[in-house]
Protein backbone atom coordinates (compact mmCIF):
# COMPACT_ATOMS: atom_id res chain seq x y z
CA UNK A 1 -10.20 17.65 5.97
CA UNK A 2 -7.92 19.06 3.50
CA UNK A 3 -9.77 19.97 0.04
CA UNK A 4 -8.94 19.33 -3.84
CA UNK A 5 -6.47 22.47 -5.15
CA UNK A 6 -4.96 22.52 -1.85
CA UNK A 7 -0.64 22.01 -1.69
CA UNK A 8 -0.08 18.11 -0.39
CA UNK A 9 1.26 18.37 3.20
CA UNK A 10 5.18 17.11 2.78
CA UNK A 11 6.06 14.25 5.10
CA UNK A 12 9.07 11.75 5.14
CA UNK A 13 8.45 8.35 6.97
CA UNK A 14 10.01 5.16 7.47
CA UNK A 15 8.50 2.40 4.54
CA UNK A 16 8.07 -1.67 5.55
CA UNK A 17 11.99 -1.48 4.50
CA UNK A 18 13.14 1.53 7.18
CA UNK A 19 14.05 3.51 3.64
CA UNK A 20 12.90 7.03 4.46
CA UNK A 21 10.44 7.99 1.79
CA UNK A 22 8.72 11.84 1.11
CA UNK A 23 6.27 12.81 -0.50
CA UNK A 24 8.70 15.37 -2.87
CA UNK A 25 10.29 11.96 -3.90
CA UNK A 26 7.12 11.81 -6.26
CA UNK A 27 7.08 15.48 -7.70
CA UNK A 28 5.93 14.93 -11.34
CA UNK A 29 3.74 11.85 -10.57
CA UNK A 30 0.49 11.10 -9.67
CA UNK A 31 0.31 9.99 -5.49
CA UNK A 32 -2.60 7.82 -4.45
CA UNK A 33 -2.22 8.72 -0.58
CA UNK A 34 -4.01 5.97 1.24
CA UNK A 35 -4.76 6.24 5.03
CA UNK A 36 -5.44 3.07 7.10
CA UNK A 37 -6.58 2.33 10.52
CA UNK A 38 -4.82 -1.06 11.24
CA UNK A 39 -2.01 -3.91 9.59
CA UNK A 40 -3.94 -7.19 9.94
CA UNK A 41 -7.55 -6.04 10.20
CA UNK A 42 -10.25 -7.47 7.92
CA UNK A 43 -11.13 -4.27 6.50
CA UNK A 44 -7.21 -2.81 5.86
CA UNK A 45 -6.36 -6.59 4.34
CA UNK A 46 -8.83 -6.08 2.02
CA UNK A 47 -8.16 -2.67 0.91
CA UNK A 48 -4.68 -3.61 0.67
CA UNK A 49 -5.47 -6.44 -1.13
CA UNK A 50 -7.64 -4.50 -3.89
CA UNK A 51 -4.97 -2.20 -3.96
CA UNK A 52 -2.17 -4.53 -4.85
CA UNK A 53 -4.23 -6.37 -7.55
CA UNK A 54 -4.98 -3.30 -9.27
CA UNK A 55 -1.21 -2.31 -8.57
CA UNK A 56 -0.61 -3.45 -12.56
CA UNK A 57 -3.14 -1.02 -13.59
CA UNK A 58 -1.67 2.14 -11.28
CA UNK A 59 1.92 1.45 -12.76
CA UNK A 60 0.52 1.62 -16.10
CA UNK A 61 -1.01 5.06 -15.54
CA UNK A 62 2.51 5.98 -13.74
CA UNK A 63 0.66 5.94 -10.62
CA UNK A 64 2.02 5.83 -7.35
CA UNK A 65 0.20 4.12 -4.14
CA UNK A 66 1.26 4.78 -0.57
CA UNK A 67 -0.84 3.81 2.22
CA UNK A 68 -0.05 5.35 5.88
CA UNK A 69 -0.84 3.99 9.59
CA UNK A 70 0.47 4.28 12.67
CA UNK A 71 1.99 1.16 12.79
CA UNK A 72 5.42 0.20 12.95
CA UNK A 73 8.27 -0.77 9.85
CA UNK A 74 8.22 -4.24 11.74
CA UNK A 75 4.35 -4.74 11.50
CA UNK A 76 4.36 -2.76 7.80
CA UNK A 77 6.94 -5.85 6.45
CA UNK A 78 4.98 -8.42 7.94
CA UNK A 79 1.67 -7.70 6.53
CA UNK A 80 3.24 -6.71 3.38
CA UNK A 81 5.36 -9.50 2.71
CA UNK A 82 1.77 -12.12 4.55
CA UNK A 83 0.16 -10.09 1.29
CA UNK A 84 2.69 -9.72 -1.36
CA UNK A 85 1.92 -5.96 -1.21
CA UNK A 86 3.64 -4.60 -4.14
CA UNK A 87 3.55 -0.75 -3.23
CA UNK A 88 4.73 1.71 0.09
CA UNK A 89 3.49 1.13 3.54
CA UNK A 90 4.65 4.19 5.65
CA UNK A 91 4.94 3.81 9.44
CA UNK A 92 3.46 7.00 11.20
CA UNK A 93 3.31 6.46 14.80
CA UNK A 94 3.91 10.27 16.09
CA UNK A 95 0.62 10.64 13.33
CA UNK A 96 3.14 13.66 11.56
CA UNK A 97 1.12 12.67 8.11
CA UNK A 98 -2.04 11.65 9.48
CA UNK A 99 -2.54 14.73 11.51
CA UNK A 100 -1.13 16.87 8.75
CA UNK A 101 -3.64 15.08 6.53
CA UNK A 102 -6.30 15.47 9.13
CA UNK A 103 -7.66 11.83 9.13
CA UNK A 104 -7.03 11.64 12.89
CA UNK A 105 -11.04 11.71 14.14
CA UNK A 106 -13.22 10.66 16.81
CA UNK A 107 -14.39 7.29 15.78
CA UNK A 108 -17.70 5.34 17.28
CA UNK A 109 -17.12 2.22 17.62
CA UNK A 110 -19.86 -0.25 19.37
CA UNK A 111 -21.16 2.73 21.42
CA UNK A 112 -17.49 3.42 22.53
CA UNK A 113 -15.58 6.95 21.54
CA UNK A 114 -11.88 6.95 21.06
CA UNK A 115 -9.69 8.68 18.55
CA UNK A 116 -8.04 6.76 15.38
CA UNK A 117 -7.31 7.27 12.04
CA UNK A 118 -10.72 7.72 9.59
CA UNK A 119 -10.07 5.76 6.35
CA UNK A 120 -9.37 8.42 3.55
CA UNK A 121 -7.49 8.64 0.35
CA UNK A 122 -5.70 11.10 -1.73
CA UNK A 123 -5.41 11.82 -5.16
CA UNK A 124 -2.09 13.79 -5.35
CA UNK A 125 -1.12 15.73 -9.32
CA UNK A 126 2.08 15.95 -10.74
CA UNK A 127 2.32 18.85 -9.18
CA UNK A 128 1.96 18.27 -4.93
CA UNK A 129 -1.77 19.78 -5.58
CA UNK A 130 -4.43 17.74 -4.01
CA UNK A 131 -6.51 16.46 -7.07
CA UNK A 132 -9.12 14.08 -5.53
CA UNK A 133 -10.38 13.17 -1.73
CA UNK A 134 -12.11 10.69 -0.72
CA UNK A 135 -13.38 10.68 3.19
CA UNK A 136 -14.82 7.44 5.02
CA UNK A 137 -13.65 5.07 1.68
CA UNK A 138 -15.26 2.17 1.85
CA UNK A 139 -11.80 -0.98 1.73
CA UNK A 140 -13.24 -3.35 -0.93
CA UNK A 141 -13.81 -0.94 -4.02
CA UNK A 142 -11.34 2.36 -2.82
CA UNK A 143 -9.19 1.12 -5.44
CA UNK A 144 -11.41 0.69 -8.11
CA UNK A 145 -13.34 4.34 -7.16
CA UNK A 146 -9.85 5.44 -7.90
CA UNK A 147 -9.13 4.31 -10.99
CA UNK A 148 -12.38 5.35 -12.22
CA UNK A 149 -11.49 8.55 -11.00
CA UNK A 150 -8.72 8.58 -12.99
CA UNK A 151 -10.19 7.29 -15.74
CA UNK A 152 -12.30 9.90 -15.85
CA UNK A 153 -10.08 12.97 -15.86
CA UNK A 154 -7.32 11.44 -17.75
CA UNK A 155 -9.37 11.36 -21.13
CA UNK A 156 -9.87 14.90 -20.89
């Protein structure tokens, strides 16, 4: 797991569009680096979906969100557009960001052990410093636990 004051990991990934996107693009803002098991899963919809209707909110506080899988552009349009997702879905299937982010983990799942990508967001500064993690985020209030986050250290 990567720690607050560390540098962000650069990456540059395909979005739901096939626009190659880095993380450099954002120098100067504030990143929320979201990391996502699944498209189409109860648990991603519905951090996606809290995500997106506090989307308002994060472009008022100059806030970008990106969320990263390992699924494909095609699957990242079609669950954006099913959602109206307003923000970046990067497609990571060689796991270049999710390894570099170290969110790829052995998962238990009904007794079973496989490997797959541990829900876990970033706070990223202004700066490409790592400001905030969050490990094993739960989907329905990540996005609020955020904000609040922000909240908190922006009145400082």
């Amino acid at each position: 797991m990567l720690n607050t004051g560390m540098k962000a990991p650069n990456f540059t990934l395909p979005n739901q569009n096939g626009e190659m996107i880095s993380l450099s693009d954002f120098l100067g803002k504030k990143v929320v680096l979201y990391f996502y098991p699944k498209d189409n899963t109860p648990g991603c919809t519905r951090q996606a979906c809290a995500f997106a209707q506090k989307h308002d909110v994060f472009t008022q506080k100059d806030v970008i969100v990106i969320g990263i899988s390992k699924d494909s552009v095609t699957s990242h349009l079609k669950f954006a557009q099913k959602y109206d997702l307003p923000f970046l879905l990067l497609s990571d299937p060689e796991r270049t960001a999710i390894e570099a982010y170290d969110v790829w983990k052995e998962k238990k799942l009904y007794g079973k052990t496989s490997m797959g990508v541990v829900r876990t967001t970033y706070l990223i500064d202004e700066n490409g410093v790592i400001a905030h993690v969050m490990p094993k985020v739960k989907p329905d209030t990540n996005a609020e636990e955020i904000l609040a986050f922000l909240d908190g250290t922006n009145e400082g």
